[in-house]
PDB file of N, CA and C in Angstrom:
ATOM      1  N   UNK A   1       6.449  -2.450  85.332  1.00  0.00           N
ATOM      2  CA  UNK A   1       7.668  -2.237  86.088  1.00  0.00           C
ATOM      3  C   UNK A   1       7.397  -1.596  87.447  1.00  0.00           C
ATOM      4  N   UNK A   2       6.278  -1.311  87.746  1.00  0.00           N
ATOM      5  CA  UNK A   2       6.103  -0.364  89.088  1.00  0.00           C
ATOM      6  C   UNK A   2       6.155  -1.498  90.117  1.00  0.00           C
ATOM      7  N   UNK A   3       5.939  -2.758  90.063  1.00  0.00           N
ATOM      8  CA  UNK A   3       6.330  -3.852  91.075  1.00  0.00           C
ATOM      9  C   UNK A   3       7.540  -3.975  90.984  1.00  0.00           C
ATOM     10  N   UNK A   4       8.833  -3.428  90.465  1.00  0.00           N
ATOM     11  CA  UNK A   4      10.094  -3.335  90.989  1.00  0.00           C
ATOM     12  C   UNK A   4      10.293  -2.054  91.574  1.00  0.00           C
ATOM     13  N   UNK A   5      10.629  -2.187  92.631  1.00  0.00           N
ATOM     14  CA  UNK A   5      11.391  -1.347  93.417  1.00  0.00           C
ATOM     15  C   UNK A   5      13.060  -1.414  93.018  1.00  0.00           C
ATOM     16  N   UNK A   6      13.662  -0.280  93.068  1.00  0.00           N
ATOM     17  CA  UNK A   6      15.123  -0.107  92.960  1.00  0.00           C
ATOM     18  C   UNK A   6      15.001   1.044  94.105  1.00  0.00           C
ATOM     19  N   UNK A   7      16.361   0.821  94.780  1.00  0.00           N
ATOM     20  CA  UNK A   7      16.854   1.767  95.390  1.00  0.00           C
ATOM     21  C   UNK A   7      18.131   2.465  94.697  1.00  0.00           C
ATOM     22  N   UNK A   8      18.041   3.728  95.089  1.00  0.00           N
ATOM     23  CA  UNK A   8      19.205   4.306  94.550  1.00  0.00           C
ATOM     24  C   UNK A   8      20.066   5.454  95.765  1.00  0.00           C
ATOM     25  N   UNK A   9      21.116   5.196  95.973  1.00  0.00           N
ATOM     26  CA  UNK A   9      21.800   5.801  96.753  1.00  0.00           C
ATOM     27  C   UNK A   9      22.993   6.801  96.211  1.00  0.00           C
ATOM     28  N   UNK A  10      22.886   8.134  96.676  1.00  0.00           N
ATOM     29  CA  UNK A  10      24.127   8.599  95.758  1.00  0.00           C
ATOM     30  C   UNK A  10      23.280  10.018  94.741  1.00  0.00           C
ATOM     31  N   UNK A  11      23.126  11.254  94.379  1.00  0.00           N
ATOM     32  CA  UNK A  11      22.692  11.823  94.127  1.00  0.00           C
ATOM     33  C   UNK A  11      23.313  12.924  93.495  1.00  0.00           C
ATOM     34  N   UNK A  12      24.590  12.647  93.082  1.00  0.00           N
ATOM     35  CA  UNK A  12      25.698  13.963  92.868  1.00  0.00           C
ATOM     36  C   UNK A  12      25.004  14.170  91.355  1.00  0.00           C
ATOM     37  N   UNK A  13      26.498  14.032  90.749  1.00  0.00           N
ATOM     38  CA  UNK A  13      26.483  14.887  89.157  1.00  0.00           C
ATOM     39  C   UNK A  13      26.280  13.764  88.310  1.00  0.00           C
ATOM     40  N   UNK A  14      26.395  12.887  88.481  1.00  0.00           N
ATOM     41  CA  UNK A  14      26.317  11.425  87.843  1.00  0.00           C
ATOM     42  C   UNK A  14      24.770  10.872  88.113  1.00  0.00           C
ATOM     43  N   UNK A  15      24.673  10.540  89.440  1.00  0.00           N
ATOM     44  CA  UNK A  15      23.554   9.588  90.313  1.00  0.00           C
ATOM     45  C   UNK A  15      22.250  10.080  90.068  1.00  0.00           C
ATOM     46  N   UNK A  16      22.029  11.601  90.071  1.00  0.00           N
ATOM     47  CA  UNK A  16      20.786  12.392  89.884  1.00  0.00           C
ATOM     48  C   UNK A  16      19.910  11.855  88.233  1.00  0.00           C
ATOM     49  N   UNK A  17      21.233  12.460  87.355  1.00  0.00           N
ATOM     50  CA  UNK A  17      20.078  12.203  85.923  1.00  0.00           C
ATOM     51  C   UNK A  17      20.161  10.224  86.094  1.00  0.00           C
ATOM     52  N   UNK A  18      20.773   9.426  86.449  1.00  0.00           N
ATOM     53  CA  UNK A  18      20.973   8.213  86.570  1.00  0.00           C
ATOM     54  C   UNK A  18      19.556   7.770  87.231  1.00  0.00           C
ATOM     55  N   UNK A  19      19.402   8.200  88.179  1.00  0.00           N
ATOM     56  CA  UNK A  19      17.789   8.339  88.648  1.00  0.00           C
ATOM     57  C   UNK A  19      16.868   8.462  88.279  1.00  0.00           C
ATOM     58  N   UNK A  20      16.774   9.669  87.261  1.00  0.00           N
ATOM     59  CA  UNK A  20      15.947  10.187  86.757  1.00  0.00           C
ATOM     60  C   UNK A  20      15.504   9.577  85.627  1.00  0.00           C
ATOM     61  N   UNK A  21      16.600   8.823  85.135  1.00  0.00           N
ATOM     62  CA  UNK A  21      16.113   7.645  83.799  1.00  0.00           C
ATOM     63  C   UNK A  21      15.668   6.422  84.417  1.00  0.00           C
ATOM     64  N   UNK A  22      15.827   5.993  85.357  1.00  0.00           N
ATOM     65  CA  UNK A  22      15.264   4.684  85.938  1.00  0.00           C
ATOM     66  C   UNK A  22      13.685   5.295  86.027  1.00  0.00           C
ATOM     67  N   UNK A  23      13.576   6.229  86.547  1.00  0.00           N
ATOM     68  CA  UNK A  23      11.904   6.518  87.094  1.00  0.00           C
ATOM     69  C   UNK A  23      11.635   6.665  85.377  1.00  0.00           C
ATOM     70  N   UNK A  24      11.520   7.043  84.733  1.00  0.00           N
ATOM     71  CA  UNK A  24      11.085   7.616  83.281  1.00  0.00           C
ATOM     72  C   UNK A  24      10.940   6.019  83.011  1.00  0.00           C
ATOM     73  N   UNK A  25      11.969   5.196  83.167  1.00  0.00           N
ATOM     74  CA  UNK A  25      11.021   3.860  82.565  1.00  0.00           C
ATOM     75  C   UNK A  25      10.479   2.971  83.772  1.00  0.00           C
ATOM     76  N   UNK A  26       9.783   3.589  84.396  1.00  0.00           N
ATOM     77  CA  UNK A  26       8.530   3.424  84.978  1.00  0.00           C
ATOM     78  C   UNK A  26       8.329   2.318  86.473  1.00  0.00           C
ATOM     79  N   UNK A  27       9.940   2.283  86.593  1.00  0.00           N
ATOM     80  CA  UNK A  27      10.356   1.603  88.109  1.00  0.00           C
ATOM     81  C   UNK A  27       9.828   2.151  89.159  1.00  0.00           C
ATOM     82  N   UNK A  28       9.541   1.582  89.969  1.00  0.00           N
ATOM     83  CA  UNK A  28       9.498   2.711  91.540  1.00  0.00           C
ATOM     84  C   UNK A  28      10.488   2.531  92.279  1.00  0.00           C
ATOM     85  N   UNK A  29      11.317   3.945  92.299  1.00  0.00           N
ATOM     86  CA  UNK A  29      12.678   4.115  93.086  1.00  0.00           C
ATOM     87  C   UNK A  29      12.443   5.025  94.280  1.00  0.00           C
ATOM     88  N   UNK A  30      13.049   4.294  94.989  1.00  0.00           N
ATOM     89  CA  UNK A  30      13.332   4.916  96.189  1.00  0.00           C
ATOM     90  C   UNK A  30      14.705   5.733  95.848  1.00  0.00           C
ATOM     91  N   UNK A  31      14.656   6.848  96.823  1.00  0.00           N
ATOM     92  CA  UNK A  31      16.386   7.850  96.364  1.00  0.00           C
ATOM     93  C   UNK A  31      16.940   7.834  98.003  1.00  0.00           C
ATOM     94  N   UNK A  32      18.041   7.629  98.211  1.00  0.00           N
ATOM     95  CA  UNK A  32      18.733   8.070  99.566  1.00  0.00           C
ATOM     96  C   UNK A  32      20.133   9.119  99.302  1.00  0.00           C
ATOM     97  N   UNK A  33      20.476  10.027 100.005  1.00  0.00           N
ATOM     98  CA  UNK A  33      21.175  10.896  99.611  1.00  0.00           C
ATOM     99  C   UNK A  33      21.757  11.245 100.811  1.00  0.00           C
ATOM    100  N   UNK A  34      23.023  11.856 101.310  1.00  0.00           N
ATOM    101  CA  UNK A  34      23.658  11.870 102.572  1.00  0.00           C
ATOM    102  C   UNK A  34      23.067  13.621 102.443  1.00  0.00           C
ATOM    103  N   UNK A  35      22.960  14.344 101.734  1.00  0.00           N
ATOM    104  CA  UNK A  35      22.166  15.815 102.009  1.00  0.00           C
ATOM    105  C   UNK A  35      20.674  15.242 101.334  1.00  0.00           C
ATOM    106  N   UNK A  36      20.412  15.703 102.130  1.00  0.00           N
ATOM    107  CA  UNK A  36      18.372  15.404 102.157  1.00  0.00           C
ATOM    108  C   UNK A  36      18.296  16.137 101.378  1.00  0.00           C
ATOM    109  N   UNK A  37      18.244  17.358 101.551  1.00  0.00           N
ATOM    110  CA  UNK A  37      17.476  18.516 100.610  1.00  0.00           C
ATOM    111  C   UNK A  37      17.960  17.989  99.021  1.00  0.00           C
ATOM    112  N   UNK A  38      19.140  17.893  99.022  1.00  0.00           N
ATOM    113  CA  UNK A  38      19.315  17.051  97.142  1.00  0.00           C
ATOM    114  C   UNK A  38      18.269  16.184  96.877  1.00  0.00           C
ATOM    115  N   UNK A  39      18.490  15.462  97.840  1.00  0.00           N
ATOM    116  CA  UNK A  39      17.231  14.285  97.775  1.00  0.00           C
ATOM    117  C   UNK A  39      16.042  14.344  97.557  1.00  0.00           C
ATOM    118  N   UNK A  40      15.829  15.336  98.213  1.00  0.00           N
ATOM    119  CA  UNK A  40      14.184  15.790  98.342  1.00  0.00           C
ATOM    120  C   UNK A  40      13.751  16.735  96.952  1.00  0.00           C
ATOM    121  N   UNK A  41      14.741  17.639  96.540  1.00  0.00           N
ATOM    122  CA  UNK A  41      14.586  18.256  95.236  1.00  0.00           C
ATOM    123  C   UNK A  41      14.500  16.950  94.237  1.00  0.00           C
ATOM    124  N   UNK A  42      15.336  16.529  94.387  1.00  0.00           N
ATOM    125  CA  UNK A  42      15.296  15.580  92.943  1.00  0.00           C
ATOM    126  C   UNK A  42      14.070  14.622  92.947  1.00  0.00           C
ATOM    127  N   UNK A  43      13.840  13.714  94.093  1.00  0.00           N
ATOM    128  CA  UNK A  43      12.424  13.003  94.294  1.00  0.00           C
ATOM    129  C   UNK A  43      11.439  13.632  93.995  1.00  0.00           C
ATOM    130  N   UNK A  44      11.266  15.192  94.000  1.00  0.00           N
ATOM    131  CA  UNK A  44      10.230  16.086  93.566  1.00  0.00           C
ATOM    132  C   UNK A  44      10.006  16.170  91.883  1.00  0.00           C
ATOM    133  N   UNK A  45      11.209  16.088  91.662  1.00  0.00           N
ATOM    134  CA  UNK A  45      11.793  16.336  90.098  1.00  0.00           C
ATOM    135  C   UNK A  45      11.037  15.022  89.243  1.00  0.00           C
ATOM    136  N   UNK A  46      11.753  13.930  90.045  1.00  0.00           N
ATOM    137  CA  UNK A  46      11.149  12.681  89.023  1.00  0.00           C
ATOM    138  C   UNK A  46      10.231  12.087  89.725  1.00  0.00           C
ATOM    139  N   UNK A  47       9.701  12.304  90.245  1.00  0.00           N
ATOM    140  CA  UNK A  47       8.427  11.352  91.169  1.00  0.00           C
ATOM    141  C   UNK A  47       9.111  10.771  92.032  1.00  0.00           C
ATOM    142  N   UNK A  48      10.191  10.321  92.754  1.00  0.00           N
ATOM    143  CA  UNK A  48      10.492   9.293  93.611  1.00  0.00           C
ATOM    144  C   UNK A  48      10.393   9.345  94.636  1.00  0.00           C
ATOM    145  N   UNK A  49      10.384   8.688  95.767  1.00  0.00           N
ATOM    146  CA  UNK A  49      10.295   8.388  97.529  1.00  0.00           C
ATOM    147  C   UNK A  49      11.662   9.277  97.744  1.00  0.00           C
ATOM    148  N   UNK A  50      11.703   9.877  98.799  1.00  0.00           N
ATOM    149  CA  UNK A  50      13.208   9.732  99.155  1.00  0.00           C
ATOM    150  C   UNK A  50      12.849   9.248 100.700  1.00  0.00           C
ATOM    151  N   UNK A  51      13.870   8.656 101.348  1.00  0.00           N
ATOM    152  CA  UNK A  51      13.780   7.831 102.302  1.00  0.00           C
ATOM    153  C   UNK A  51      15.148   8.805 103.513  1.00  0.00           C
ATOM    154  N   UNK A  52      15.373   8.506 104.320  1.00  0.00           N
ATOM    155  CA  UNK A  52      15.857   9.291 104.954  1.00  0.00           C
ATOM    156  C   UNK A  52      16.932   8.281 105.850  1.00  0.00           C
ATOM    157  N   UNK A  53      16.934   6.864 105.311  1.00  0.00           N
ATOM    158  CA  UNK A  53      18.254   6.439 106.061  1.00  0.00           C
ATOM    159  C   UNK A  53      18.096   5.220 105.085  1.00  0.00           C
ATOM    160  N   UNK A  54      19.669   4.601 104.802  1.00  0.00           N
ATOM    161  CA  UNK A  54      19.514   3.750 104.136  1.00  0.00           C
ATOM    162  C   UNK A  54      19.028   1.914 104.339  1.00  0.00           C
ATOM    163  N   UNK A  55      18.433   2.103 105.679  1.00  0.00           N
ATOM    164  CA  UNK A  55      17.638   0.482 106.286  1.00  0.00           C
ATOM    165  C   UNK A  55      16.248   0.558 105.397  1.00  0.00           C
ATOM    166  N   UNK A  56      15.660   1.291 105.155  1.00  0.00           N
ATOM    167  CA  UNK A  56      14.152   1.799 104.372  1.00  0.00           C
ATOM    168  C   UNK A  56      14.680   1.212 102.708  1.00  0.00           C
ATOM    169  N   UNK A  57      15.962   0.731 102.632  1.00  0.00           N
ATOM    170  CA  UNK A  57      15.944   0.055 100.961  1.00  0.00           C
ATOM    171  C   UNK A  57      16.182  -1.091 101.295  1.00  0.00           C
ATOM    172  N   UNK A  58      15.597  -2.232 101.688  1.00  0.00           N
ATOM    173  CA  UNK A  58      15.521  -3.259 102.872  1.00  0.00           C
ATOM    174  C   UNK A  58      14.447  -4.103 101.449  1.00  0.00           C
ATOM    175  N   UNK A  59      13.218  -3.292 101.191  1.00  0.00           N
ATOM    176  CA  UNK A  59      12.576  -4.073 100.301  1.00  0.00           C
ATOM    177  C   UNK A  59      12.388  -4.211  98.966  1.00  0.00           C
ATOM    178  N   UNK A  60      13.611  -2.974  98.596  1.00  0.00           N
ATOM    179  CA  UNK A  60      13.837  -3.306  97.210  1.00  0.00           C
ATOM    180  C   UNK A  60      14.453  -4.360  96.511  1.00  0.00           C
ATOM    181  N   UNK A  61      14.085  -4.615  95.191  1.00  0.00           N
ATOM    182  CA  UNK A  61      14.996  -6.288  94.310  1.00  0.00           C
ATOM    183  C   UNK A  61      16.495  -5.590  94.282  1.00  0.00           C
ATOM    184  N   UNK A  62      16.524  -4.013  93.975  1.00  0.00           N
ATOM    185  CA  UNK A  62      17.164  -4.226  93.305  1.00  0.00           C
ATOM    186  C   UNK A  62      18.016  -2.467  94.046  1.00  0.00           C
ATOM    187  N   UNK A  63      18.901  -2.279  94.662  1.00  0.00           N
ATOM    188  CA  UNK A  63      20.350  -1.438  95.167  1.00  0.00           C
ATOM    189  C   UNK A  63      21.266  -0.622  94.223  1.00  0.00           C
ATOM    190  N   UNK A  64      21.160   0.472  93.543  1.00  0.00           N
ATOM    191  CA  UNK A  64      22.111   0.873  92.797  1.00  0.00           C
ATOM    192  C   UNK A  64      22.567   2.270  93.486  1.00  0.00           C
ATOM    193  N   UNK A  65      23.855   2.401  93.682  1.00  0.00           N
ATOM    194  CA  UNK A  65      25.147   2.728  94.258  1.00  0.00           C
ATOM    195  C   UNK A  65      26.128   3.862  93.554  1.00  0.00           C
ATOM    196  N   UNK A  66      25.615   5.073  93.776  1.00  0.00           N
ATOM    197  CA  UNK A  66      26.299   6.102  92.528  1.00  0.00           C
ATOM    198  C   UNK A  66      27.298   6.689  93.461  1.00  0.00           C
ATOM    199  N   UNK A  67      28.533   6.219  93.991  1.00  0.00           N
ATOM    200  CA  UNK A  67      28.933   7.031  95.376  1.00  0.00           C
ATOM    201  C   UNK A  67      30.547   7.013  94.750  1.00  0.00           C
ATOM    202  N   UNK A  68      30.957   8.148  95.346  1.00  0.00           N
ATOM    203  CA  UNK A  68      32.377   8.519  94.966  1.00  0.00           C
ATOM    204  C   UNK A  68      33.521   7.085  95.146  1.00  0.00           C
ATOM    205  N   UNK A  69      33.801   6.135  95.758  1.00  0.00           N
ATOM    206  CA  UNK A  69      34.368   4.976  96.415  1.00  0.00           C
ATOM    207  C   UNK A  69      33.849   4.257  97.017  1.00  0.00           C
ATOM    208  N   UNK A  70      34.852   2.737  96.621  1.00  0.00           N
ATOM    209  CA  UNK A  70      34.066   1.629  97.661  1.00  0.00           C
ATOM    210  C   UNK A  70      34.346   1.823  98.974  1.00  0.00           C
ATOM    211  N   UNK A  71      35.002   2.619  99.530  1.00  0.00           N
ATOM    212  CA  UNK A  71      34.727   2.549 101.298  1.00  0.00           C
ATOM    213  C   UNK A  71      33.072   3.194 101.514  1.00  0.00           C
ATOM    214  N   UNK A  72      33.146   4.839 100.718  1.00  0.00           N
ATOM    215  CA  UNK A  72      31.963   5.045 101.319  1.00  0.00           C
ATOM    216  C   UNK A  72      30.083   3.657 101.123  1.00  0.00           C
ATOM    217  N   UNK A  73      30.721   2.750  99.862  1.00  0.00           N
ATOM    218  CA  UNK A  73      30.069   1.818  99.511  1.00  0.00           C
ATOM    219  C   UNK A  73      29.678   0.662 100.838  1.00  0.00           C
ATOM    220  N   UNK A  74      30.876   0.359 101.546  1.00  0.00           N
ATOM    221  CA  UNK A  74      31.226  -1.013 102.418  1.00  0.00           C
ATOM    222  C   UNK A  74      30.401   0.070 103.614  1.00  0.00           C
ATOM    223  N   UNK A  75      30.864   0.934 103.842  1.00  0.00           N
ATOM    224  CA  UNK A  75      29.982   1.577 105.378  1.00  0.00           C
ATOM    225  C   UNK A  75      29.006   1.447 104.930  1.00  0.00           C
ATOM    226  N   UNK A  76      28.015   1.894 103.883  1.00  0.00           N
ATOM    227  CA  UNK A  76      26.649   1.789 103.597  1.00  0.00           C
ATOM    228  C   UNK A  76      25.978   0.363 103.993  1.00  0.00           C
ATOM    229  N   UNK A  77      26.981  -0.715 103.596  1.00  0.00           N
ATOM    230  CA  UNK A  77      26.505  -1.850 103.841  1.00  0.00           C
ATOM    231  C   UNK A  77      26.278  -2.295 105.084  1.00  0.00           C
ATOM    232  N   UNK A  78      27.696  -2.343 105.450  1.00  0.00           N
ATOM    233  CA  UNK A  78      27.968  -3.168 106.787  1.00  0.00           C
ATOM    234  C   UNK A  78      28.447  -2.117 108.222  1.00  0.00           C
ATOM    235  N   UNK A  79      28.295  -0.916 108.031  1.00  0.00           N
ATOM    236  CA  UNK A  79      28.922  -0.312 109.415  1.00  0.00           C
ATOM    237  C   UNK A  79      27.582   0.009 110.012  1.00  0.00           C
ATOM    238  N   UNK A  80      27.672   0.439 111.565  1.00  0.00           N
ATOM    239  CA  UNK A  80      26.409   0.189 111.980  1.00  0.00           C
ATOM    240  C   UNK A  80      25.531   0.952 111.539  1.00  0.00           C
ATOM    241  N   UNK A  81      24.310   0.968 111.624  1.00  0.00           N
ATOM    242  CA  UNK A  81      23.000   1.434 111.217  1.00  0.00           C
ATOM    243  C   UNK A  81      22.700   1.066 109.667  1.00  0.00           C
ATOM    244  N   UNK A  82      23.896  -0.150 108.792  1.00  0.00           N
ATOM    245  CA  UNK A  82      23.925   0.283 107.598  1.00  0.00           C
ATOM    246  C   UNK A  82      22.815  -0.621 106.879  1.00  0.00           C
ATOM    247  N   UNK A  83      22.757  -0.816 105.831  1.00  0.00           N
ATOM    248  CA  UNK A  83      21.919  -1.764 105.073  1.00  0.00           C
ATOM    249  C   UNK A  83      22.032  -2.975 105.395  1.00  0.00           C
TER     250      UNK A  83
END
């Protein structure tokens, strides 16, 4: 599984242990988080990348999305700088 990449965006109370079980079965995830430092603790926590803007999940198969609503979802995608 380490030739899949997943990205994961989203890091709250939900997204974090959600993360943390993808890496445990043995994916390589990238983490993006709108506060870094969450990001950066938790990537420490389970082994993962954290990336620092969301264009850097560009080469993953595979995008998973732990975010309070689909607006903040649609800006991620399509507003500028987005994925």
């Amino acid at each position: 599984m380490k030739n899949v990449k997943v990205g994961f965006v989203g890091l709250g109370t939900m997204g974090a242990p959600m993360a943390a079980n993808i890496a445990k079965s043995g994916f390589s995830l990238k983490l993006y988080d709108v506060n870094q430092e969450t990001a950066k603790t938790v990537g420490e926590h389970i082994g993962a990348t954290v990336i620092s803007d969301v264009a850097s999940l560009t080469d993953c198969q595979y995008v998973i999305f732990m975010l309070p609503n689909s607006e903040i979802v649609q800006s991620i995608l399509f507003d500028d700088e987005a994925l």
